[in-house]
PDB file of N, CA and C in Angstrom:
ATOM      1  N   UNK A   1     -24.739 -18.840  -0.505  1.00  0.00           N
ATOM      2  CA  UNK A   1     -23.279 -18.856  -0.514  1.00  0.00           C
ATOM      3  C   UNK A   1     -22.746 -17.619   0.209  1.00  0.00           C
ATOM      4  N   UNK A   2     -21.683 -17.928   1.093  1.00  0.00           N
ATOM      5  CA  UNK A   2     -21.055 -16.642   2.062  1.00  0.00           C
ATOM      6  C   UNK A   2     -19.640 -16.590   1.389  1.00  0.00           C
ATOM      7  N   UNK A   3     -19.128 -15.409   1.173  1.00  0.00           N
ATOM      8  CA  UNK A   3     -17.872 -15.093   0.245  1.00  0.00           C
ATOM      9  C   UNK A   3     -16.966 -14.095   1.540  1.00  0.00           C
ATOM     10  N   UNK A   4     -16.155 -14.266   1.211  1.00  0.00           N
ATOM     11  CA  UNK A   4     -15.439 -13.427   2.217  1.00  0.00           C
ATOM     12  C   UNK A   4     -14.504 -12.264   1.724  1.00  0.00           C
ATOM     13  N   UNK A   5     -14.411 -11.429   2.241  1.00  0.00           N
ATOM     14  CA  UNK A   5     -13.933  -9.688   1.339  1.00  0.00           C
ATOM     15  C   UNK A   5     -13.159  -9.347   1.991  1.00  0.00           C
ATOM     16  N   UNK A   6     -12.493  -8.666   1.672  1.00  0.00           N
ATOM     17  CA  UNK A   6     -11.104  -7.748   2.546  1.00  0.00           C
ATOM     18  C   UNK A   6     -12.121  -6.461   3.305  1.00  0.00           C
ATOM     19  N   UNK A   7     -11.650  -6.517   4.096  1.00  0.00           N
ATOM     20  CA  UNK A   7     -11.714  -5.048   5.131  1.00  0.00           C
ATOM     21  C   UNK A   7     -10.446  -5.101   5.820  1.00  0.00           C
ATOM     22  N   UNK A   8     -10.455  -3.823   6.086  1.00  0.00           N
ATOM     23  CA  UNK A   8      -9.088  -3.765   6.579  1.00  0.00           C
ATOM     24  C   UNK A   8      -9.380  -2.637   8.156  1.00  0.00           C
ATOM     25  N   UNK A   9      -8.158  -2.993   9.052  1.00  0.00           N
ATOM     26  CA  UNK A   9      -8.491  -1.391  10.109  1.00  0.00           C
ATOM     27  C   UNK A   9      -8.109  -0.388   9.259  1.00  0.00           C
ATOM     28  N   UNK A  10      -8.634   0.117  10.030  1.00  0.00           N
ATOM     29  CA  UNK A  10      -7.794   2.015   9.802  1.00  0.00           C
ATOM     30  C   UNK A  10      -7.185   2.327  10.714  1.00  0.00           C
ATOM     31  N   UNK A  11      -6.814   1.731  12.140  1.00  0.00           N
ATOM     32  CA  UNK A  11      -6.057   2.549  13.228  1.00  0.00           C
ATOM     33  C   UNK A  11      -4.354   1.747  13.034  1.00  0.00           C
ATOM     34  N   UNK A  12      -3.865   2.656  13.453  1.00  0.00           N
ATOM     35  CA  UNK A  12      -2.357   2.888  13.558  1.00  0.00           C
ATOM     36  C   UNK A  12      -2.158   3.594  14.572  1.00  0.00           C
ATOM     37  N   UNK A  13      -1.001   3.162  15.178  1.00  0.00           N
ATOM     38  CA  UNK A  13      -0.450   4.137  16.118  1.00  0.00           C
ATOM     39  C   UNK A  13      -1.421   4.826  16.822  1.00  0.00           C
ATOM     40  N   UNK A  14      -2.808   4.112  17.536  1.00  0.00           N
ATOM     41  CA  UNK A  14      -3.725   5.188  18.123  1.00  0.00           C
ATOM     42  C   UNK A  14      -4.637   5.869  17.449  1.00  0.00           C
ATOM     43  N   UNK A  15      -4.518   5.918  15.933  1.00  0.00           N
ATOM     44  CA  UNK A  15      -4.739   7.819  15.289  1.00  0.00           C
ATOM     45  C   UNK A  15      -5.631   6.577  14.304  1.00  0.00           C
ATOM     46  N   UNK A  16      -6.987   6.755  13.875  1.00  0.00           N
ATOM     47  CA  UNK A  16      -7.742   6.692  12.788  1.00  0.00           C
ATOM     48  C   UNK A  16      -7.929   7.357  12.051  1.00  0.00           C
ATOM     49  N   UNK A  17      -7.011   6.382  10.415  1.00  0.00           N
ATOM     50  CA  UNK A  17      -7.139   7.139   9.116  1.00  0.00           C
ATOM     51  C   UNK A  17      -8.353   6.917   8.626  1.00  0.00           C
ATOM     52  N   UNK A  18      -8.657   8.102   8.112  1.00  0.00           N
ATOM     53  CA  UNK A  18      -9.509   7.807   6.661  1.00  0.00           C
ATOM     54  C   UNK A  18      -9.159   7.596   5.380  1.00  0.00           C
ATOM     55  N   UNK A  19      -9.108   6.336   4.818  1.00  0.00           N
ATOM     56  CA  UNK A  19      -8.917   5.819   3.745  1.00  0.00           C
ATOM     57  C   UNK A  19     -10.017   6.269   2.678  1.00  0.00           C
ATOM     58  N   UNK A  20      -9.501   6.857   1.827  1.00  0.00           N
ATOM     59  CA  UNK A  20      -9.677   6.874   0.275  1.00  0.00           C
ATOM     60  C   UNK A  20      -9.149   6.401  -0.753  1.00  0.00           C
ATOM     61  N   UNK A  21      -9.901   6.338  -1.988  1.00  0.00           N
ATOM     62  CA  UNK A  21      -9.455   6.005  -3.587  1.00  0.00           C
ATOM     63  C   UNK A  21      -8.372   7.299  -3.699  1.00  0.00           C
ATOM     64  N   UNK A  22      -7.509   6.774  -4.065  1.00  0.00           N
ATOM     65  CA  UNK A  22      -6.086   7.459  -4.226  1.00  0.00           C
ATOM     66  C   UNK A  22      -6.286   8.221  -5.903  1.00  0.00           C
ATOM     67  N   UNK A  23      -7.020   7.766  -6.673  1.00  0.00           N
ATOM     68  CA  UNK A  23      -7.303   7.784  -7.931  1.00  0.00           C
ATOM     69  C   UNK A  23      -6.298   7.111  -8.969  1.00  0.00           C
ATOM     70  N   UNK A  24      -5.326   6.224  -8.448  1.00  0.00           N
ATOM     71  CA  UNK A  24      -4.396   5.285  -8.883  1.00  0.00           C
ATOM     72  C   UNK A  24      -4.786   4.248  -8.696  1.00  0.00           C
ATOM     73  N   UNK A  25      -4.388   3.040  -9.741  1.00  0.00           N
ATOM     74  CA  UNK A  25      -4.544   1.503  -9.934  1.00  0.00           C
ATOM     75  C   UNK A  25      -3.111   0.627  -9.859  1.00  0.00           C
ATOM     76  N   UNK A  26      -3.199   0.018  -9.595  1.00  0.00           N
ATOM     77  CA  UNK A  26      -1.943  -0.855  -9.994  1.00  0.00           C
ATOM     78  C   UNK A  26      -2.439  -2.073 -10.017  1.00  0.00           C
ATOM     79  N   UNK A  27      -1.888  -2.986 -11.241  1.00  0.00           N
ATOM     80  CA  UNK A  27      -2.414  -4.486 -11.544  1.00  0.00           C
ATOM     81  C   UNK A  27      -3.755  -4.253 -11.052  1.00  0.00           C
ATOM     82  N   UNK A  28      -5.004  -3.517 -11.616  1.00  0.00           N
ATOM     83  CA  UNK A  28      -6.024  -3.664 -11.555  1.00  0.00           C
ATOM     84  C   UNK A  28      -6.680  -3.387 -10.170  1.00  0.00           C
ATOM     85  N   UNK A  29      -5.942  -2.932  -9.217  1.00  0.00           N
ATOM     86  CA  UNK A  29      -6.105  -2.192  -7.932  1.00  0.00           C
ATOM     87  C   UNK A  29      -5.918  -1.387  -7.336  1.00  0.00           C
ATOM     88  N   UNK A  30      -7.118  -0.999  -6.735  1.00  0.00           N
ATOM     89  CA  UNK A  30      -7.277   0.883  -6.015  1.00  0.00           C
ATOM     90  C   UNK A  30      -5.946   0.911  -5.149  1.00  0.00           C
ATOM     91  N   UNK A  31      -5.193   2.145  -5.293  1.00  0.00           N
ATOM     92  CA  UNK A  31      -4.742   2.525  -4.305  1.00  0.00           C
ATOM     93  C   UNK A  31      -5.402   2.905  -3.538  1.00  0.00           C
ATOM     94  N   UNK A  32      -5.247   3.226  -2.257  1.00  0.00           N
ATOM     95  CA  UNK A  32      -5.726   4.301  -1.269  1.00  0.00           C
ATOM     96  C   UNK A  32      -4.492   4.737  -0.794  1.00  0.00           C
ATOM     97  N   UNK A  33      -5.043   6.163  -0.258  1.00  0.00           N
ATOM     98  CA  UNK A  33      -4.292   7.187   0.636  1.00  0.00           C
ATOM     99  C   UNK A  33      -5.135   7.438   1.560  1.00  0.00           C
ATOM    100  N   UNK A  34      -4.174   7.626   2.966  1.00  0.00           N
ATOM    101  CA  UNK A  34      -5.626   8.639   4.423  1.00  0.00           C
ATOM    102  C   UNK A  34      -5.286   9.765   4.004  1.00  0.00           C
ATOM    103  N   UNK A  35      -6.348  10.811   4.516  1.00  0.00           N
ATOM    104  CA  UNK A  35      -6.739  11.751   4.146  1.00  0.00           C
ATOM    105  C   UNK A  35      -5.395  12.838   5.472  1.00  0.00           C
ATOM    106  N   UNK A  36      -5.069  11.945   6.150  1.00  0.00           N
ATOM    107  CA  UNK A  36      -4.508  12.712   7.589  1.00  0.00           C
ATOM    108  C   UNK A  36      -3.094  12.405   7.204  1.00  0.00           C
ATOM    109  N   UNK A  37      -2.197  11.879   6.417  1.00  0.00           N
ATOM    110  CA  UNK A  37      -0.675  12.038   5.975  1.00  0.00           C
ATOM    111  C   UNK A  37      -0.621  11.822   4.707  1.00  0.00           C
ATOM    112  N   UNK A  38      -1.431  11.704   3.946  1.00  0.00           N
ATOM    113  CA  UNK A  38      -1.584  11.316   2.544  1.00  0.00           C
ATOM    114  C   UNK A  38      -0.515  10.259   2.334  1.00  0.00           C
ATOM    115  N   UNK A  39       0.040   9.215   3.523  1.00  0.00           N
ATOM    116  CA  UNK A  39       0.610   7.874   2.920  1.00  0.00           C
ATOM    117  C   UNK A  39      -0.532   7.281   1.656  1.00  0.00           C
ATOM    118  N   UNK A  40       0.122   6.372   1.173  1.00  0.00           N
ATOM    119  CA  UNK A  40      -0.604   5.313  -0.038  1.00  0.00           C
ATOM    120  C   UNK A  40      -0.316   4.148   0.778  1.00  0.00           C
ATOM    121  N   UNK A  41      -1.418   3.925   0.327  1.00  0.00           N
ATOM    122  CA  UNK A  41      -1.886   1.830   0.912  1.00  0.00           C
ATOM    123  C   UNK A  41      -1.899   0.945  -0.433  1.00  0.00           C
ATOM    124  N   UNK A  42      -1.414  -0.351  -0.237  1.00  0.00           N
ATOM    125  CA  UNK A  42      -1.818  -1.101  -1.124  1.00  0.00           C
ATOM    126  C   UNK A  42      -2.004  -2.444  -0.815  1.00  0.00           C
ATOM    127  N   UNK A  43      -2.651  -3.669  -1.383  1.00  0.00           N
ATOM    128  CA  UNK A  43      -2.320  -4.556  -0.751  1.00  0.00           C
ATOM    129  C   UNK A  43      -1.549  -5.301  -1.609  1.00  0.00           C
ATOM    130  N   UNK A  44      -0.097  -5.454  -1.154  1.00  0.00           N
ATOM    131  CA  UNK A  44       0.606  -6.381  -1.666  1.00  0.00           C
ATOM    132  C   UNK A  44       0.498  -8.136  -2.119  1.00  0.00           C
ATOM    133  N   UNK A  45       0.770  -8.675  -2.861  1.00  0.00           N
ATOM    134  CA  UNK A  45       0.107 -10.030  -2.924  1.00  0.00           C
ATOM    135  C   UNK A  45       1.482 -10.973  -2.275  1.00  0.00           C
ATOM    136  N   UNK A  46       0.259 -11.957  -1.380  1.00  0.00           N
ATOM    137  CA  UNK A  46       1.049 -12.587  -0.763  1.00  0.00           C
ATOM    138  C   UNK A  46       1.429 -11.915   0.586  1.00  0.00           C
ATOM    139  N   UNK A  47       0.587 -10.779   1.433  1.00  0.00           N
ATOM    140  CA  UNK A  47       0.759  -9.643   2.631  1.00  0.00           C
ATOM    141  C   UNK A  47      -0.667  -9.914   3.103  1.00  0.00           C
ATOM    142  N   UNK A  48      -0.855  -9.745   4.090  1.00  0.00           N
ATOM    143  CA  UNK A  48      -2.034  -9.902   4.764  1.00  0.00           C
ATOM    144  C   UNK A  48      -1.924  -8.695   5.377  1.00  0.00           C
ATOM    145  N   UNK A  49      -2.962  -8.048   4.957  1.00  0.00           N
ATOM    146  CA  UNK A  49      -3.363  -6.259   5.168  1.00  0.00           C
ATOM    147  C   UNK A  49      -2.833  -5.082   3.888  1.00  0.00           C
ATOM    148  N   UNK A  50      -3.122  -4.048   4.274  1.00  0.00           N
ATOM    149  CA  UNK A  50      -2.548  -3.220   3.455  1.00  0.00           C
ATOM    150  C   UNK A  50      -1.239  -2.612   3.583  1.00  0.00           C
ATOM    151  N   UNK A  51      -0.699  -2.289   3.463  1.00  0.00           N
ATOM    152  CA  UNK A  51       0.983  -1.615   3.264  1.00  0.00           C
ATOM    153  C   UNK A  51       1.406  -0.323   2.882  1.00  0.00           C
ATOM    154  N   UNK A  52       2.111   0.181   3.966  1.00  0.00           N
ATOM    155  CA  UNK A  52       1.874   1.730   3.167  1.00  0.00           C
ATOM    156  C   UNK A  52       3.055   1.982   2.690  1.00  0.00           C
ATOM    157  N   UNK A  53       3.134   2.273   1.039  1.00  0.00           N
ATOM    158  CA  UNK A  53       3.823   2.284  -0.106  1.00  0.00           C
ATOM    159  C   UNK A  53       4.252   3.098  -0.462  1.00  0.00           C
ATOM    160  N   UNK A  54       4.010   4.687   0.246  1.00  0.00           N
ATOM    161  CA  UNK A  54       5.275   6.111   0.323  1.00  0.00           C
ATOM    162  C   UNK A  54       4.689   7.053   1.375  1.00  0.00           C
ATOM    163  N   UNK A  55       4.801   7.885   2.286  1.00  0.00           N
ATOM    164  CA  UNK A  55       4.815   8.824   2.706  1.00  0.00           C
ATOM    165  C   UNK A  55       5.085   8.332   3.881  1.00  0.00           C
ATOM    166  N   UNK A  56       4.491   8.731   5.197  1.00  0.00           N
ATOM    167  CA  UNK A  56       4.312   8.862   6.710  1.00  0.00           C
ATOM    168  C   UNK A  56       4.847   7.363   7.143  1.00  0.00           C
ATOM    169  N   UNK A  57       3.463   6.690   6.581  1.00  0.00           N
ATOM    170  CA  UNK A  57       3.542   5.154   7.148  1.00  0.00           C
ATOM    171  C   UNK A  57       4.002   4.337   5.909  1.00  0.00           C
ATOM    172  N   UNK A  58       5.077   4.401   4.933  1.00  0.00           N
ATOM    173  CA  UNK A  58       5.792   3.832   4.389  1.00  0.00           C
ATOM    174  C   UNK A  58       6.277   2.455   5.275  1.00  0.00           C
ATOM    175  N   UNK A  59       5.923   1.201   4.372  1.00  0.00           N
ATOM    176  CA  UNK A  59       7.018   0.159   5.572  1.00  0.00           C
ATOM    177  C   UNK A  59       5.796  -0.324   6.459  1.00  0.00           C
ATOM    178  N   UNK A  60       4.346   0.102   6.836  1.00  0.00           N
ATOM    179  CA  UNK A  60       3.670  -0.454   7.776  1.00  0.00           C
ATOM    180  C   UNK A  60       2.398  -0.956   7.575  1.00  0.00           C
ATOM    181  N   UNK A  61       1.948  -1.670   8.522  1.00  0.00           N
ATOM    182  CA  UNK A  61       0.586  -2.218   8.119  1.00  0.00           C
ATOM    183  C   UNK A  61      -0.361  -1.944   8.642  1.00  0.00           C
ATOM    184  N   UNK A  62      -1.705  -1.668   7.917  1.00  0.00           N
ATOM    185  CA  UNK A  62      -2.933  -2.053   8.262  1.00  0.00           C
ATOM    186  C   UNK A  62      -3.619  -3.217   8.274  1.00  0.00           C
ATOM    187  N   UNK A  63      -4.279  -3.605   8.808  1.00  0.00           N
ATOM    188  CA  UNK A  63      -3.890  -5.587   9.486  1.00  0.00           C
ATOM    189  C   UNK A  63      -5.802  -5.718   8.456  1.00  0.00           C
ATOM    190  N   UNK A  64      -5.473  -6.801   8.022  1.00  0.00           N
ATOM    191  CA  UNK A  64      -6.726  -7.125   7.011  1.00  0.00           C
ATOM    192  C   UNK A  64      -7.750  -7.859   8.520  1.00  0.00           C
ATOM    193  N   UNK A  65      -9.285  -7.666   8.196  1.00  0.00           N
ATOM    194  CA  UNK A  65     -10.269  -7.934   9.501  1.00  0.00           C
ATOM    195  C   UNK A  65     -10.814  -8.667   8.809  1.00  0.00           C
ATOM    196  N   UNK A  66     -11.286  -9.866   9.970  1.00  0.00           N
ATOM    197  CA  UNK A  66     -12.207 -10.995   9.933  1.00  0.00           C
ATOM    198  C   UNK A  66     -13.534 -10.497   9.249  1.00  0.00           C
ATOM    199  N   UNK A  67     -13.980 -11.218   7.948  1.00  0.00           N
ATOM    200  CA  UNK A  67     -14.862 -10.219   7.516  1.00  0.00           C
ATOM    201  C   UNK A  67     -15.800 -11.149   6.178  1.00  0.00           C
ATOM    202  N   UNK A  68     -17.381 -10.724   6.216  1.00  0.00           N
ATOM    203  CA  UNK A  68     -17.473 -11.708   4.496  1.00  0.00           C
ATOM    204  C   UNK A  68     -18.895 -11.413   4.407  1.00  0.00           C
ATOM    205  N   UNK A  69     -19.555 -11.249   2.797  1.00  0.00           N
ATOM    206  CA  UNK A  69     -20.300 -10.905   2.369  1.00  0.00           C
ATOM    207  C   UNK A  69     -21.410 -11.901   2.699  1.00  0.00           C
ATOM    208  N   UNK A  70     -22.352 -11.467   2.600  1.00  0.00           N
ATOM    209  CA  UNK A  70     -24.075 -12.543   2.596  1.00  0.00           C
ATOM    210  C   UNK A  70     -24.943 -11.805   2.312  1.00  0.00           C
ATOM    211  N   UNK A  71     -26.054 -12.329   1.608  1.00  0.00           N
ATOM    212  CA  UNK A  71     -27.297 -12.116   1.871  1.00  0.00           C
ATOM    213  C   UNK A  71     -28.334 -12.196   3.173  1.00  0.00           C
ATOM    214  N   UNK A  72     -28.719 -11.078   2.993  1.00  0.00           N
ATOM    215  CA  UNK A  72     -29.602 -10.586   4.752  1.00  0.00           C
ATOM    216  C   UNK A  72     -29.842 -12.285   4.733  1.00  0.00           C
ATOM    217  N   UNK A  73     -30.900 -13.262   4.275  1.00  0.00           N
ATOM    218  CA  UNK A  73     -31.554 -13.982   4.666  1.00  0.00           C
ATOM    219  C   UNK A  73     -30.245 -15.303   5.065  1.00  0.00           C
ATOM    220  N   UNK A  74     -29.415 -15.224   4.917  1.00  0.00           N
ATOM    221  CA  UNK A  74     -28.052 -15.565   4.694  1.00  0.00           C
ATOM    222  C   UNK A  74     -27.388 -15.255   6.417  1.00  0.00           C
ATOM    223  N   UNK A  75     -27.150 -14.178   6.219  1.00  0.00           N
ATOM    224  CA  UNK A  75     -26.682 -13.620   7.498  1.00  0.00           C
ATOM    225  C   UNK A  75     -27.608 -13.962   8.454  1.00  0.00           C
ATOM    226  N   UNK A  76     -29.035 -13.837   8.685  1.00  0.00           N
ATOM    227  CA  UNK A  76     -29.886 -13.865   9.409  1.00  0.00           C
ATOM    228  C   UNK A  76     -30.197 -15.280   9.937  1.00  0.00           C
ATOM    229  N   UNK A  77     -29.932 -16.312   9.135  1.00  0.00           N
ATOM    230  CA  UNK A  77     -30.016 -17.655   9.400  1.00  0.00           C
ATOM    231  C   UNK A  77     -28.585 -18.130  10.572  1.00  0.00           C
ATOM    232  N   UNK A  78     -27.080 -17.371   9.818  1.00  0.00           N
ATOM    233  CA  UNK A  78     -26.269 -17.683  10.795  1.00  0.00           C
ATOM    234  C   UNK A  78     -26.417 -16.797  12.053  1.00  0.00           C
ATOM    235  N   UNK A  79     -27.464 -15.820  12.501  1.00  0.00           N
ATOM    236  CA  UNK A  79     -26.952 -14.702  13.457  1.00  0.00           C
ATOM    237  C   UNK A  79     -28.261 -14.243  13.673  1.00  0.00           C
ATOM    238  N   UNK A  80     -29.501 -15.360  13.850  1.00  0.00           N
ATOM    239  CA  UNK A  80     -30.814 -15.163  14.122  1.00  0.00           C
ATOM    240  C   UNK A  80     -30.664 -14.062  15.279  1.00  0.00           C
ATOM    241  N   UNK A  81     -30.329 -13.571  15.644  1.00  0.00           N
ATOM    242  CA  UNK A  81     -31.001 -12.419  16.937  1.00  0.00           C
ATOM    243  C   UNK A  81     -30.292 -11.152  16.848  1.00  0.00           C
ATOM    244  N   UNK A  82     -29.979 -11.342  15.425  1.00  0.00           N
ATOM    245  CA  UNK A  82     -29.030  -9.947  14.632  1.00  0.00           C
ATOM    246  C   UNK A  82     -30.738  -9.280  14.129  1.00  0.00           C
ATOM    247  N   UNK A  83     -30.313  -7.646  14.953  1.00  0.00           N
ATOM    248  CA  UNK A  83     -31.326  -6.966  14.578  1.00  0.00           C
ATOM    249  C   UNK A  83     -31.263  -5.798  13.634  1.00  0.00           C
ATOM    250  N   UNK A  84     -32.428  -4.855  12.813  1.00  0.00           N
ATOM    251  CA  UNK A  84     -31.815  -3.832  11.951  1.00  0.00           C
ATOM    252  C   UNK A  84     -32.478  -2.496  12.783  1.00  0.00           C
ATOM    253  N   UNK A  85     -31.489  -1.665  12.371  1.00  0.00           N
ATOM    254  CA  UNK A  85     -32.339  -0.261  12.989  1.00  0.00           C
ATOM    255  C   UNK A  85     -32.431   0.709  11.816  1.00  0.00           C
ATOM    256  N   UNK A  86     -33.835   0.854  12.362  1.00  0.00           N
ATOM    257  CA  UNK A  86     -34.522   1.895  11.280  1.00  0.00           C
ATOM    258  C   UNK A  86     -34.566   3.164  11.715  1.00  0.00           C
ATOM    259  N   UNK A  87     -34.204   3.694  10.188  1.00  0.00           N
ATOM    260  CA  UNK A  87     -34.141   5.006  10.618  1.00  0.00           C
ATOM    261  C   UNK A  87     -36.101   5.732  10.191  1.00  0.00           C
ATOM    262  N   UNK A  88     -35.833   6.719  11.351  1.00  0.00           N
ATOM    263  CA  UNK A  88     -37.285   7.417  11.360  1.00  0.00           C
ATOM    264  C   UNK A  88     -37.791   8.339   9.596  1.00  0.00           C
TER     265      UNK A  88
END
């Protein structure tokens, strides 16, 4: 079974945030803040992406990405010539 998960970008305006756990919940969900304006993200229900909910980027979005969980043998069946790199 393939499930599909939120990811989201991080770029705006050019500039890549780093998103963190804000250490706030709401209805059972992480905020985040970037580490580079300390806006808050959330994802609103019924919004496709995240939303930034006070500071800098108040009012804007981070656009939710094509994206979904599997098991290697899972993944590997849809994307046979998907390779892994090992580290030394």
């Amino acid at each position: 079974m393939v499930n599909l998960a939120a990811v989201y970008s991080r770029e705006i305006d050019g500039q890549i945030l780093t998103l963190s756990a804000s250490g706030w919940t709401y209805r059972y969900t992480f905020v985040l803040y970037d580490r580079e304006t300390e806006s808050l993200w959330y994802h609103l229900p019924g919004e496709n992406g995240l939303t930034g909910i006070s500071g800098f980027y108040a009012d804007r979005r981070l656009p939710e990405l094509e994206s979904l969980v599997a098991r290697w043998n899972q993944w590997k069946e849809l994307h046979a010539d998907t390779g892994v790199l090992k580290y030394p």
